[in-house]
C-alpha atoms as a PDB file:
ATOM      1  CA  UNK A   1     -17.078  66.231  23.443  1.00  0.00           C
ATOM      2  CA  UNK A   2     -19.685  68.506  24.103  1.00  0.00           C
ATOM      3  CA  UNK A   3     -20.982  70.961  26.430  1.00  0.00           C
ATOM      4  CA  UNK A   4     -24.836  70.896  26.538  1.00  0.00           C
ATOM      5  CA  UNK A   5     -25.391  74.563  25.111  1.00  0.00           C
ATOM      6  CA  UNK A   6     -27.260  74.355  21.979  1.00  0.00           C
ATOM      7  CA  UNK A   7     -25.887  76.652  19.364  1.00  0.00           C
ATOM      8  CA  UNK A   8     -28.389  76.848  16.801  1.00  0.00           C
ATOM      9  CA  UNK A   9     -32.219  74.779  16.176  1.00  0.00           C
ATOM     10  CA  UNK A  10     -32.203  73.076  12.470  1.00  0.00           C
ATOM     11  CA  UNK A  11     -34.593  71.312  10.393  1.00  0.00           C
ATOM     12  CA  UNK A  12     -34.828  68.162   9.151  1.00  0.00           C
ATOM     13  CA  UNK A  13     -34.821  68.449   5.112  1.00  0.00           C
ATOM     14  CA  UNK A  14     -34.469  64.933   3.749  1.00  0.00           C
ATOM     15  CA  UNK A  15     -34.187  61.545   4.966  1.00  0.00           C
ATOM     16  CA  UNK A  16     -32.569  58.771   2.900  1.00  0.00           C
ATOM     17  CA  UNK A  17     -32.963  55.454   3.938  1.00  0.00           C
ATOM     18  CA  UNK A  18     -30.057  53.092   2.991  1.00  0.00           C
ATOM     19  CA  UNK A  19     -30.761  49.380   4.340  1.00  0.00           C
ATOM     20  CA  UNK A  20     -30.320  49.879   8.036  1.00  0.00           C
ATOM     21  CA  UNK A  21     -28.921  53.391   8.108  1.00  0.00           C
ATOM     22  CA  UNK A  22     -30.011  56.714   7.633  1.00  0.00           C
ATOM     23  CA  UNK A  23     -28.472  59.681   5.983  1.00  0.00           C
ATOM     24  CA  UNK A  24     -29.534  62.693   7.059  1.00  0.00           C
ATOM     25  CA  UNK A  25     -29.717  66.167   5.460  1.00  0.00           C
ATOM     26  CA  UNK A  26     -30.339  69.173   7.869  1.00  0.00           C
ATOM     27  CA  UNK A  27     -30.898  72.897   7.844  1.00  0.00           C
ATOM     28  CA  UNK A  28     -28.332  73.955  10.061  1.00  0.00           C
ATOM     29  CA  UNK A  29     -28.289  77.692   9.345  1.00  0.00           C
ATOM     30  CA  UNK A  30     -24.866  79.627  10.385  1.00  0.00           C
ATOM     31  CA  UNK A  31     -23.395  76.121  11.852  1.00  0.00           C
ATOM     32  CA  UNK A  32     -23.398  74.881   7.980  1.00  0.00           C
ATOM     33  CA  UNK A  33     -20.930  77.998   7.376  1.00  0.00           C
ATOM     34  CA  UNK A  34     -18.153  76.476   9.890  1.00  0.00           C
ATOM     35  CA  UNK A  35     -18.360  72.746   9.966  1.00  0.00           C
ATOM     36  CA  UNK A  36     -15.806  70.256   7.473  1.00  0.00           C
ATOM     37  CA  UNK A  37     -16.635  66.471   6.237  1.00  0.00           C
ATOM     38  CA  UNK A  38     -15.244  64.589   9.258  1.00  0.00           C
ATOM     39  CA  UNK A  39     -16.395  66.936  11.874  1.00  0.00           C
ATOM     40  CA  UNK A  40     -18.321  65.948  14.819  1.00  0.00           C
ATOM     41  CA  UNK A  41     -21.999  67.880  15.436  1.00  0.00           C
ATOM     42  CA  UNK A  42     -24.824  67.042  17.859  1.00  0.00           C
ATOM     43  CA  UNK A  43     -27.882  66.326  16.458  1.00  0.00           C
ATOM     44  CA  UNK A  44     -30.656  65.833  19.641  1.00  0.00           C
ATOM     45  CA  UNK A  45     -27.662  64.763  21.562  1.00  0.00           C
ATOM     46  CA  UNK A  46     -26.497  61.948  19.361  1.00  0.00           C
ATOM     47  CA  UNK A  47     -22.707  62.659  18.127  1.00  0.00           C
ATOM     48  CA  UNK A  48     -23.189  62.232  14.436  1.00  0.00           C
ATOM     49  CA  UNK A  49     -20.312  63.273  11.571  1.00  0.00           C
ATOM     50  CA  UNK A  50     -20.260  65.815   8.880  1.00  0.00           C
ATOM     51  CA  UNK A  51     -20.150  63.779   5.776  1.00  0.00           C
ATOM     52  CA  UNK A  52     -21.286  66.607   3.138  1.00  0.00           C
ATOM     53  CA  UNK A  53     -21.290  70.589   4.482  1.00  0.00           C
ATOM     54  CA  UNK A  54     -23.014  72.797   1.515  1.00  0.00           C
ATOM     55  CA  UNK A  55     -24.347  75.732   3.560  1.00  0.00           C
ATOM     56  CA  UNK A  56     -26.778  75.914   4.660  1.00  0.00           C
ATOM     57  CA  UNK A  57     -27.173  72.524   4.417  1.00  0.00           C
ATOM     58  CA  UNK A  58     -25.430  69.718   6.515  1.00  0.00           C
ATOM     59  CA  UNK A  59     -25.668  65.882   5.671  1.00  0.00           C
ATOM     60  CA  UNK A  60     -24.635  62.905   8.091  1.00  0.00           C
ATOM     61  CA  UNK A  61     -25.309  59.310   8.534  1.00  0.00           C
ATOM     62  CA  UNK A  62     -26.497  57.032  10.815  1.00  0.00           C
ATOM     63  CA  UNK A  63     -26.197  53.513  11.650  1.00  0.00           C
ATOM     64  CA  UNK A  64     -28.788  51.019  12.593  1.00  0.00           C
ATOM     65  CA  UNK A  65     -27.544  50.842  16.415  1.00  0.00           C
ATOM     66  CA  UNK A  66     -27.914  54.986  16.589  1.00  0.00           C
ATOM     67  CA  UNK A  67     -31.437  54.885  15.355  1.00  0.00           C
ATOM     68  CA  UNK A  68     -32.107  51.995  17.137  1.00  0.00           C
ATOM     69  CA  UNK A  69     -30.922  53.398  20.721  1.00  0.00           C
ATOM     70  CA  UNK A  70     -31.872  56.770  20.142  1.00  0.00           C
ATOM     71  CA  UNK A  71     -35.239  58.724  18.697  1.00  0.00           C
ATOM     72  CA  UNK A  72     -33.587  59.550  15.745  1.00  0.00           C
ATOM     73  CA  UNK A  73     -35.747  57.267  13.974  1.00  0.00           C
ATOM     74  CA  UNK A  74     -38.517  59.370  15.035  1.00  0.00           C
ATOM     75  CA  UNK A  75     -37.758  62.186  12.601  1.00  0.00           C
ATOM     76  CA  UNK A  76     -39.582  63.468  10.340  1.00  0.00           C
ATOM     77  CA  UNK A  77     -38.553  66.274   7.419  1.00  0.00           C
ATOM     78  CA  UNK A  78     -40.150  69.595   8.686  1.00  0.00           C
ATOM     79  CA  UNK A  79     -39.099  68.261  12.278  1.00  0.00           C
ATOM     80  CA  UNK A  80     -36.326  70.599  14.082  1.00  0.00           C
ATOM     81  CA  UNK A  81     -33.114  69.206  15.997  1.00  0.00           C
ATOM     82  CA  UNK A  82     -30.884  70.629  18.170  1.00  0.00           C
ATOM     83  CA  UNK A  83     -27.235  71.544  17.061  1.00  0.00           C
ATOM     84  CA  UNK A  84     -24.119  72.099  18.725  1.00  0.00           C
ATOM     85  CA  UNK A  85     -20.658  71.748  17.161  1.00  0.00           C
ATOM     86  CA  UNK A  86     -17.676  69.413  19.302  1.00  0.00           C
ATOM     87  CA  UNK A  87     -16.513  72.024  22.129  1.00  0.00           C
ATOM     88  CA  UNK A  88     -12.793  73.111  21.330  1.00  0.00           C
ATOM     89  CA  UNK A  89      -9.853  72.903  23.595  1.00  0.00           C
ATOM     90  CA  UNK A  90      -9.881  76.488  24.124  1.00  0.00           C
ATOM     91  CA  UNK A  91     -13.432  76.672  24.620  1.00  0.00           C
ATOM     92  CA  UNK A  92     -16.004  77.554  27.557  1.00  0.00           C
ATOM     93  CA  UNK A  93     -17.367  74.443  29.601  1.00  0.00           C
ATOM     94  CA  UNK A  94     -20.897  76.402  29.508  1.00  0.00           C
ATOM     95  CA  UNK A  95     -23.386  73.329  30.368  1.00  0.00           C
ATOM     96  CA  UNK A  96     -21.552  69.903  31.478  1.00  0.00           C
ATOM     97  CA  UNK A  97     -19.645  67.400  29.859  1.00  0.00           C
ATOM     98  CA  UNK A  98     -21.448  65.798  27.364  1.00  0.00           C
ATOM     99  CA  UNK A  99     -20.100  62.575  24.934  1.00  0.00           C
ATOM    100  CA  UNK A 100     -23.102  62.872  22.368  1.00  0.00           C
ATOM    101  CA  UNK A 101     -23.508  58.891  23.264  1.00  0.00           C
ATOM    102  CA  UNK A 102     -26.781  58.804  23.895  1.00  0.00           C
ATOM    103  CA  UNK A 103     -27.776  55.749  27.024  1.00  0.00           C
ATOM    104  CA  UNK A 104     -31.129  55.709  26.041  1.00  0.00           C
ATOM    105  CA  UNK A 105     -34.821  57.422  24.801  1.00  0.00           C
ATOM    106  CA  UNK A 106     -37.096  58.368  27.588  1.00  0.00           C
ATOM    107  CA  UNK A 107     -40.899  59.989  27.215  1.00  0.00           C
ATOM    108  CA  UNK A 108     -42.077  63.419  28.003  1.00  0.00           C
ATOM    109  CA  UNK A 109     -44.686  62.544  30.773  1.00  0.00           C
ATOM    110  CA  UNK A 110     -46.428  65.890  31.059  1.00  0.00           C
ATOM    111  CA  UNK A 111     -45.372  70.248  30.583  1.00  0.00           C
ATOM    112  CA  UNK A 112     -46.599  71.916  33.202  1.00  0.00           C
ATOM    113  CA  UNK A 113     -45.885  75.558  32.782  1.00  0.00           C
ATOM    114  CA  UNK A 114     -45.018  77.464  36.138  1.00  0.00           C
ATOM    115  CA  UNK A 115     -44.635  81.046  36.296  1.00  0.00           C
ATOM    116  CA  UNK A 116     -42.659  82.144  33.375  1.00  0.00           C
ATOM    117  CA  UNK A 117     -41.009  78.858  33.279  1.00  0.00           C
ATOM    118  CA  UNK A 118     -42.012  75.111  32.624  1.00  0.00           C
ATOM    119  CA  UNK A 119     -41.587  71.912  34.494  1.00  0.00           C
ATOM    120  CA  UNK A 120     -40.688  68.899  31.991  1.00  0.00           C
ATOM    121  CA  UNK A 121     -41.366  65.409  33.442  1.00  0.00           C
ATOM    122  CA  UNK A 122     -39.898  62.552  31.704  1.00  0.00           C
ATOM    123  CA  UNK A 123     -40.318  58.727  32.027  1.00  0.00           C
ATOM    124  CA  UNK A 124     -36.962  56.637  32.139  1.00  0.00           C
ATOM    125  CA  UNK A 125     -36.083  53.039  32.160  1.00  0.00           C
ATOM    126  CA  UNK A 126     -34.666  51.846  35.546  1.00  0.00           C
ATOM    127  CA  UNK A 127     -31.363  51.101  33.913  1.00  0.00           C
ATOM    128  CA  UNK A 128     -31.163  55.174  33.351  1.00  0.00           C
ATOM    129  CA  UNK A 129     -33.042  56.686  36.655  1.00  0.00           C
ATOM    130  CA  UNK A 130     -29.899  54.797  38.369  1.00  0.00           C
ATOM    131  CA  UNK A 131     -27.827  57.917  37.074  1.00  0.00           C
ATOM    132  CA  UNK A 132     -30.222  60.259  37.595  1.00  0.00           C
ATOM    133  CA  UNK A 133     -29.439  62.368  41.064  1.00  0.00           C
ATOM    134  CA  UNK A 134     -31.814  66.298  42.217  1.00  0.00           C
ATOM    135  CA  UNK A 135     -29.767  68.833  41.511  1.00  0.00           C
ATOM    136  CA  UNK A 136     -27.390  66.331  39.118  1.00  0.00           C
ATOM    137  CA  UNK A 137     -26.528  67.050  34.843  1.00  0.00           C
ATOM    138  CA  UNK A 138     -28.198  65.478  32.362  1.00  0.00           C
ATOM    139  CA  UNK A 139     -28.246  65.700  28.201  1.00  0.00           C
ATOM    140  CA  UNK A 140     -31.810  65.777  27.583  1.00  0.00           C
ATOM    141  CA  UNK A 141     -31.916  65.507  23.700  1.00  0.00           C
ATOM    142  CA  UNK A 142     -28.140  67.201  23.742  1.00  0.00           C
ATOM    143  CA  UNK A 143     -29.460  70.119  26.190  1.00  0.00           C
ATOM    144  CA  UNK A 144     -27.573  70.417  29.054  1.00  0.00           C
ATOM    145  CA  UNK A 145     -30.290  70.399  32.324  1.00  0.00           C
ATOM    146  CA  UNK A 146     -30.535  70.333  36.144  1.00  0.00           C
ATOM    147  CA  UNK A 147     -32.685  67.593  37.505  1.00  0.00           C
ATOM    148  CA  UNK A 148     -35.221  69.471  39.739  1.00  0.00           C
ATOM    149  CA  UNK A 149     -36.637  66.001  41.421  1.00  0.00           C
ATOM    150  CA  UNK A 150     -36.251  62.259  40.798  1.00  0.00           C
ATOM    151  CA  UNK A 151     -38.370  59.158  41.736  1.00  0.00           C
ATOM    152  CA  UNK A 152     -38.249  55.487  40.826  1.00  0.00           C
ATOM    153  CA  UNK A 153     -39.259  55.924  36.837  1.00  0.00           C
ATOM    154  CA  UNK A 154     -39.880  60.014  36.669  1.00  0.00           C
ATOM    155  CA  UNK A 155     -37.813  62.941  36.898  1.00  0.00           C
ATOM    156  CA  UNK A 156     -38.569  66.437  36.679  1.00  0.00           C
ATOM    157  CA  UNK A 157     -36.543  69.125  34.803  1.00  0.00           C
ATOM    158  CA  UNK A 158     -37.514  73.152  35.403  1.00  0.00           C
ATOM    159  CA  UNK A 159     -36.670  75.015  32.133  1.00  0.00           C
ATOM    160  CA  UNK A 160     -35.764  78.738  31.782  1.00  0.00           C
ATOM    161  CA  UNK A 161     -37.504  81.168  28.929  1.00  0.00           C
ATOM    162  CA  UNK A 162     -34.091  80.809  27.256  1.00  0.00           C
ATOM    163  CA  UNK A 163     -33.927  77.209  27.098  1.00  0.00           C
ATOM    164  CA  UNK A 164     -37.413  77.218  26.154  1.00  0.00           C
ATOM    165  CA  UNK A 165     -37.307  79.940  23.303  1.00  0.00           C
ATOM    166  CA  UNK A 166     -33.731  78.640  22.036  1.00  0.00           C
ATOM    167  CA  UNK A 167     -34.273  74.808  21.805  1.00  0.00           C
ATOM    168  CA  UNK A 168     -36.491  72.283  20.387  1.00  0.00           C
ATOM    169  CA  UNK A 169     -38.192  71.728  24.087  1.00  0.00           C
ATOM    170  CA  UNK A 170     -40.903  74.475  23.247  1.00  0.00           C
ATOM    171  CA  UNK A 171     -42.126  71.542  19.960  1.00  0.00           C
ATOM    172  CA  UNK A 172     -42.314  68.919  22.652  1.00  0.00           C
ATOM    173  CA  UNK A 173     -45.592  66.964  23.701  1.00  0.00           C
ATOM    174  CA  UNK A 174     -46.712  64.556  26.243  1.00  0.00           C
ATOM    175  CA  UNK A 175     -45.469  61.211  24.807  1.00  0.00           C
ATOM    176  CA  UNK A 176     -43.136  62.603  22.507  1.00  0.00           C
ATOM    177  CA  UNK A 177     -39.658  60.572  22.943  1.00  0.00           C
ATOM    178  CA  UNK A 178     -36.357  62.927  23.986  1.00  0.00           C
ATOM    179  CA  UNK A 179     -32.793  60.963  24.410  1.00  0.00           C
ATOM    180  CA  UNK A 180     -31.369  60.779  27.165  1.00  0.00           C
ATOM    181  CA  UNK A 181     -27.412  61.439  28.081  1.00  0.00           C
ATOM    182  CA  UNK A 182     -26.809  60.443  31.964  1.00  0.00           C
ATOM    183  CA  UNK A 183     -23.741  61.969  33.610  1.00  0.00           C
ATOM    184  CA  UNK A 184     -20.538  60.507  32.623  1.00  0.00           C
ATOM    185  CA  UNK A 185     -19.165  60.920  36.248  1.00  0.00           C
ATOM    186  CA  UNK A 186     -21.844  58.640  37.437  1.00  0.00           C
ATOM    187  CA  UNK A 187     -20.855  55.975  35.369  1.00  0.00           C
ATOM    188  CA  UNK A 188     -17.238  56.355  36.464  1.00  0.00           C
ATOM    189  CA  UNK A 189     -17.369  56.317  39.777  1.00  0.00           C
ATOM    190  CA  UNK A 190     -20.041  53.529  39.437  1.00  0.00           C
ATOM    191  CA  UNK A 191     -17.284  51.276  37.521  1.00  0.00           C
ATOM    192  CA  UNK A 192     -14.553  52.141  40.041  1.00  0.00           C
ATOM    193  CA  UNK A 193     -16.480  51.543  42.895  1.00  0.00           C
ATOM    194  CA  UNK A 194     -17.397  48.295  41.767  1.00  0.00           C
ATOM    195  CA  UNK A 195     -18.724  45.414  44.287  1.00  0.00           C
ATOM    196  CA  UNK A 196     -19.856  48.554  46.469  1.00  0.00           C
ATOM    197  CA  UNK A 197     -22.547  49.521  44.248  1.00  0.00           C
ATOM    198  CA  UNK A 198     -25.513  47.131  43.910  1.00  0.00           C
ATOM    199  CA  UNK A 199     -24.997  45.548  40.653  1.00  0.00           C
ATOM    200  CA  UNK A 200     -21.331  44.039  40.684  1.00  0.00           C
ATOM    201  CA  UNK A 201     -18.100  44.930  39.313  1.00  0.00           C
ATOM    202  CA  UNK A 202     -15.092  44.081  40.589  1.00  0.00           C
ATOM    203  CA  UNK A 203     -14.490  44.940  44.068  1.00  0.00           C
ATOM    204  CA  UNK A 204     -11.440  48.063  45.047  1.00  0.00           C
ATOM    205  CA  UNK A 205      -8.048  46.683  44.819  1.00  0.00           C
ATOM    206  CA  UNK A 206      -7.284  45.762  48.138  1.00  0.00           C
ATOM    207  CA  UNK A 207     -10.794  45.542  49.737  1.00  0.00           C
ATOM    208  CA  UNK A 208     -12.102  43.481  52.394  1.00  0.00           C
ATOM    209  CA  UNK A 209     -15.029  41.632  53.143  1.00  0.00           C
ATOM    210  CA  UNK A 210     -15.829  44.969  55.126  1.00  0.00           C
ATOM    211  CA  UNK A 211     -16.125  47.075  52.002  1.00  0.00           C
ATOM    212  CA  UNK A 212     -14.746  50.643  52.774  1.00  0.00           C
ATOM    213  CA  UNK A 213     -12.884  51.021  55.477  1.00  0.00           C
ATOM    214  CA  UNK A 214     -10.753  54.115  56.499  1.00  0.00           C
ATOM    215  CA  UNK A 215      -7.796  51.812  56.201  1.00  0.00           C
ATOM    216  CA  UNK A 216      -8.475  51.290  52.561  1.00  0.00           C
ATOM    217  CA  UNK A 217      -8.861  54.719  52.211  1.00  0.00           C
ATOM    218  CA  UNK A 218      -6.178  55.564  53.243  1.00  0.00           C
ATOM    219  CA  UNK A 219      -3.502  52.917  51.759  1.00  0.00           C
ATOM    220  CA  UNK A 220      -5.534  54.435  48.366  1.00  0.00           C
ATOM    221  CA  UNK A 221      -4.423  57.824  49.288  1.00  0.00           C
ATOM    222  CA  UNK A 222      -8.025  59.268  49.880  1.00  0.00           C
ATOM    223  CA  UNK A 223      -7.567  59.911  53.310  1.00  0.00           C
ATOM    224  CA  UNK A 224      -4.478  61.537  54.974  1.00  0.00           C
ATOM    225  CA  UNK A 225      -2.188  59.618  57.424  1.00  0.00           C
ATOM    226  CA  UNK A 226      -1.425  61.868  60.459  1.00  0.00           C
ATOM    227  CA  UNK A 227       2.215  61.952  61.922  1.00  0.00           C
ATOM    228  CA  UNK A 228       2.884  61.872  65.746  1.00  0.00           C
ATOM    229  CA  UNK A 229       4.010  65.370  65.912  1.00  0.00           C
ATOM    230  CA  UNK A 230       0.383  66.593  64.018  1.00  0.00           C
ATOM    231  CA  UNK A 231      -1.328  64.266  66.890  1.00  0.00           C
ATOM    232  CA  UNK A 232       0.292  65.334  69.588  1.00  0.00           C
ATOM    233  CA  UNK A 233       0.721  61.124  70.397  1.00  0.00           C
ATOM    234  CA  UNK A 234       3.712  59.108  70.811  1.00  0.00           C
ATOM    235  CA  UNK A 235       5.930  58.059  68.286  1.00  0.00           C
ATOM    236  CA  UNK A 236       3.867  55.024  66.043  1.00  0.00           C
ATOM    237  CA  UNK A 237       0.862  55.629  67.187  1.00  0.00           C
ATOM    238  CA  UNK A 238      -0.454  55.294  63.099  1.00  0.00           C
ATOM    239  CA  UNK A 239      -2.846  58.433  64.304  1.00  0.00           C
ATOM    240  CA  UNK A 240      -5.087  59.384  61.241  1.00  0.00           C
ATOM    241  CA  UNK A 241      -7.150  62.614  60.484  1.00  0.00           C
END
């Protein structure tokens, strides 16, 4: 797991191709110093693993489905990537919880810069704006970001001088491809809501043809069940809060 903080900006310094994977060999600066073959590192948001560490260079592979999902395939040597190492159990929850399973590559749309900060827009599939809530997380190419605005195929992103100076958003371009990590809360509570949320999934244990009721919520123990003495009513009158 990750956090969304990116530790250090690397640089692409080789590409192999091997049939239909990729092993790639990155710059990584101080992070080469304190990673092991069989450790877990964010490259651009995709969760990729250590398979050679000689600082201050890092190799790892990929498989067809990563490149194929993500924009790793995009690379070029010379290009840089974003790096963060797997968060430890001790350690700070400084952006949002991020899996390093990327759900898909979006577009920059435009930079506009504001101020001293800059507004990203991005274009997204459907099947990703679905996650994407103003004000909600997402892993933009393993950064951790607030959505400033949404709309049907575009959101909006507002980006701090330190983001900016400390990742590889300050290389991007319009029509440059980014990946894209939606909120993993959003696709829980999607999957346990189920037949409630237009498109399907098996309904709550227990529901009705009515959906959510307050009687379903509270046999599921999401709503409190009142006794008569906390009403002030008789003795089984079932009052709830």
């Amino acid at each position: 797991m990750f956090t969304g903080i990116i530790e250090a900006v690397g640089k692409i310094a080789n590409i192999e191709r091997q049939g239909e994977s990729v092993r790639l060999t990155v710059a990584a600066g101080r992070i080469a110093e304190d990673v092991q073959i069989g450790d877990s590192v964010s490259i651009n948001g995709v969760c990729l693993t250590v398979t050679s560490a000689h600082a201050p260079q890092v190799t790892f592979d990929a498989v067809y489905e990563t490149m194929r999902k993500t924009s790793l395939g995009t690379l070029q040597i010379g290009d840089g990537v974003n790096l963060e190492r797997s968060l430890p159990v001790n350690g700070r929850l400084g952006g949002h919880i991020v899996q390093g399973h990327v759900d898909g590559a979006g577009r920059i749309a435009s930079i506009r810069p504001v101020g001293n900060s800059w507004f990203v827009y991005i274009d997204a599939a459907p099947e990703l704006m679905r996650y994407i809530v103003t004000k909600g997380s997402v892993a933009i190419d393993g950064i951790s970001l607030t959505v400033a605005d949404s709309a049907d195929r575009t959101f909006s992103l507002s980006i701090i001088p330190h983001t900016w100076d400390n990742t590889t958003l300050r290389e991007k371009r319009a029509g440059d491809p980014v990946n894209i990590e939606c909120d993993i809360l959003g696709k829980y509570v999607e999957k346990m809501l189920g037949g409630y949320i237009a498109g399907g999934g098996e309904p709550l244990r227990g529901a009705s043809d009515r959906g959510v009721t307050m009687d379903l919520l509270s046999r599921s123990g999401y709503v409190a069940t009142a006794t008569a003495t906390e009403t002030g009513e008789g003795e089984g009158s079932g009052g709830r809060w």
